[in-house]
Structure formats: structure tokens, C-alpha cells
N, C-alpha and C. Protein backbone atom coordinates (compact mmCIF):
# COMPACT_ATOMS: atom_id res chain seq x y z
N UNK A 1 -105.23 -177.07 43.42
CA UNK A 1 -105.37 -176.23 44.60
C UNK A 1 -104.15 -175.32 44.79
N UNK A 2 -102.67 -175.83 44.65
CA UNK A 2 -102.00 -175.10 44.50
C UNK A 2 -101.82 -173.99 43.33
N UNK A 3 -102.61 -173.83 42.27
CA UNK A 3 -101.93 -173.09 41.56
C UNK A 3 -102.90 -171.96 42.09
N UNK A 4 -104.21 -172.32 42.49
CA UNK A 4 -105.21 -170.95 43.01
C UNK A 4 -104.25 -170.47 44.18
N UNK A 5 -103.83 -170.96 44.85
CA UNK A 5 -102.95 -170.28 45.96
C UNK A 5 -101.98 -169.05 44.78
N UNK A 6 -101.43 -169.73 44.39
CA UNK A 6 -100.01 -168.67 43.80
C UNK A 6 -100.77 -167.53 42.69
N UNK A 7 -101.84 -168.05 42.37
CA UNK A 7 -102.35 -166.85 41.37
C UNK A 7 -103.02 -165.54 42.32
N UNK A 8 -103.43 -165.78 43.96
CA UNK A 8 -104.12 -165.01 44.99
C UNK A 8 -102.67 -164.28 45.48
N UNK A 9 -101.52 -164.55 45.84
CA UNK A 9 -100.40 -164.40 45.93
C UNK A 9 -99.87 -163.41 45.12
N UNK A 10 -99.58 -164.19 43.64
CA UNK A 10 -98.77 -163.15 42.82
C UNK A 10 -99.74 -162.05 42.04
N UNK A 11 -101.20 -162.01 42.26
CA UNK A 11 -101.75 -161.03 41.26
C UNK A 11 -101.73 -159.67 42.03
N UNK A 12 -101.66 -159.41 43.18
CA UNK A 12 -101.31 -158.03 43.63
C UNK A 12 -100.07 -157.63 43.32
N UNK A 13 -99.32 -158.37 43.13
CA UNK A 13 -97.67 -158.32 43.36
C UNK A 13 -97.45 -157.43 41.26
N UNK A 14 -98.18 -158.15 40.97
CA UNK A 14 -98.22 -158.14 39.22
C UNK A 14 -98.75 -156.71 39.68
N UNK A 15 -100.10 -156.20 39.81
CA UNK A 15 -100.50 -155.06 39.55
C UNK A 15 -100.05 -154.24 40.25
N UNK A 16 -99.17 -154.37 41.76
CA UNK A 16 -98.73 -152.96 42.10
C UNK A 16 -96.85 -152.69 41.12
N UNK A 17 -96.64 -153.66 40.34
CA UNK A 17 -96.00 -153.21 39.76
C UNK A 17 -96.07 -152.81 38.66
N UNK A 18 -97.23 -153.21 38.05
CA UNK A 18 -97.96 -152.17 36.74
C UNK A 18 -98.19 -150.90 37.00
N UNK A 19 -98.80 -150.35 38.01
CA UNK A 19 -99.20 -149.39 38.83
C UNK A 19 -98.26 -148.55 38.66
N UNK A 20 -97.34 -148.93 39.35
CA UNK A 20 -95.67 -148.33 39.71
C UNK A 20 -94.93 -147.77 38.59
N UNK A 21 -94.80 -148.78 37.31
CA UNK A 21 -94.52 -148.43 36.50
C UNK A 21 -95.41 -147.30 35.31
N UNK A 22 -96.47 -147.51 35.33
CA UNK A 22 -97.38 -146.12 34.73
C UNK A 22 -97.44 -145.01 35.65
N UNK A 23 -97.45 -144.98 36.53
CA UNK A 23 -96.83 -143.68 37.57
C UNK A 23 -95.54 -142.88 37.84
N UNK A 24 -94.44 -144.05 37.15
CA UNK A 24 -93.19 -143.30 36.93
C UNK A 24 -93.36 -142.94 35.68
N UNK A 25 -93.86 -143.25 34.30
CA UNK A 25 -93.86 -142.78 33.08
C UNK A 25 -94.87 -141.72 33.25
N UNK A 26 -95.57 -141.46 33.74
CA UNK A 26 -96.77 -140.37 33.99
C UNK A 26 -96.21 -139.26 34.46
N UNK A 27 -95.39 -139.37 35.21
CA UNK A 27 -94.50 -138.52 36.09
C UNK A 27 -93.36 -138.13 35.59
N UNK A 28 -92.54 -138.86 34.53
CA UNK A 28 -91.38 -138.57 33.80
C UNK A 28 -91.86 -137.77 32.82
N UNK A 29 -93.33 -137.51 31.99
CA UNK A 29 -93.87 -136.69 31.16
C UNK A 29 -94.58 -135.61 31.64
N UNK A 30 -94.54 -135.36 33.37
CA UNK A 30 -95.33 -134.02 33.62
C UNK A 30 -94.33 -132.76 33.00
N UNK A 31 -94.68 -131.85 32.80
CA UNK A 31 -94.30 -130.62 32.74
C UNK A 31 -94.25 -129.74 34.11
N UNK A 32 -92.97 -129.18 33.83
CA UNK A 32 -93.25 -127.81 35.39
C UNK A 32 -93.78 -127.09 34.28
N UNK A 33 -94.48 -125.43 35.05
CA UNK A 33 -95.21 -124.44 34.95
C UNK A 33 -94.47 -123.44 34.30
N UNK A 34 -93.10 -123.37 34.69
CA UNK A 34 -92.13 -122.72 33.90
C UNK A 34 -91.76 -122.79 32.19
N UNK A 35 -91.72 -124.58 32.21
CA UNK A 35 -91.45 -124.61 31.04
C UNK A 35 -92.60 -124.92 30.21
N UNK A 36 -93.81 -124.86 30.75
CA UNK A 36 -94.55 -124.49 29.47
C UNK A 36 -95.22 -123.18 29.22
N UNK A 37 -94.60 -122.29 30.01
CA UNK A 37 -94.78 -120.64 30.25
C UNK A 37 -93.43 -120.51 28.73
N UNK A 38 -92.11 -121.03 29.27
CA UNK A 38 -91.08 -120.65 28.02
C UNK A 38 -91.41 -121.52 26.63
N UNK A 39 -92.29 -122.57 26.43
CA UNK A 39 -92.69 -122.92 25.02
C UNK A 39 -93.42 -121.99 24.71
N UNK A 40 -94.34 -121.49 25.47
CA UNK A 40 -95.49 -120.67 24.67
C UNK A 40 -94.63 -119.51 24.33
N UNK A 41 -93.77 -118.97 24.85
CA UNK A 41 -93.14 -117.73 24.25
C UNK A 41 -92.58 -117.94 23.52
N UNK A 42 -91.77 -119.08 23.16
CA UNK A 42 -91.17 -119.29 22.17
C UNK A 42 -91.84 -119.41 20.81
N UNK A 43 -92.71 -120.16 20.98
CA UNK A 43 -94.02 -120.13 19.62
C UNK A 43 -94.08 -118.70 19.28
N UNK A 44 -94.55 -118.15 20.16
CA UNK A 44 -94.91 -116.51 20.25
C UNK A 44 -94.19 -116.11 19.58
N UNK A 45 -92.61 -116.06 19.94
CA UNK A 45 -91.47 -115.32 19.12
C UNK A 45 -91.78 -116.08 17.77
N UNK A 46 -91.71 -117.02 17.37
CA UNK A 46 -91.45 -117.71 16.21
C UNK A 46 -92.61 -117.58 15.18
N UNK A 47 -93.85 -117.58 15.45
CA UNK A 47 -95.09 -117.38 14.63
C UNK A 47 -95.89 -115.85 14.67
N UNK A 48 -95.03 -114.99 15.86
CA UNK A 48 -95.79 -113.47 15.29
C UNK A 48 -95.01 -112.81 15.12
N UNK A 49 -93.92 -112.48 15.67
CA UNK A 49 -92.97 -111.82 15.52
C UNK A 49 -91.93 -112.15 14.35
């Protein structure tokens, strides 16, 4: 009986820190608008010019 208690307990606790953590890596790999405006020019310069 006790261990169903601690598994009702700790399984939110587990997934809002899974959560948490794929939302900071999701977020550490967005791009701003700027810099993928200056990759594409850079390609640009490098493959036509």
C-alpha cells in the first residue's frame, strides 16, 4: 500500500521535470529571425557569388 502512495506522489514530480528539461533544450536550439536571415546570406555569398 505504501509503495502505490509514493509512485501517485513522485510520478508528476518525474514528468514535470522531464517536461522542463525538453523545454529548456528546445529553447536553447531555437533560432532568432536575424540569424537565420545572416546564414542564408552567407550561403548566398559562398555558393553564387
Amino acid at each position: 500500500m505504501v509503495m502505490y502512495h509514493e509512485i501517485f506522489i513522485f510520478t508528476p514530480i518525474f514528468t514535470l521535470l522531464i517536461g522542463f528539461a525538453v523545454f529548456r533544450i528546445l529553447k536553447k536550439r531555437k533560432r532568432s529571425a536575424k540569424s537565420i536571415y545572416k546564414l542564408i546570406d552567407d550561403l548566398e555569398k559562398k555558393y553564387i557569388y
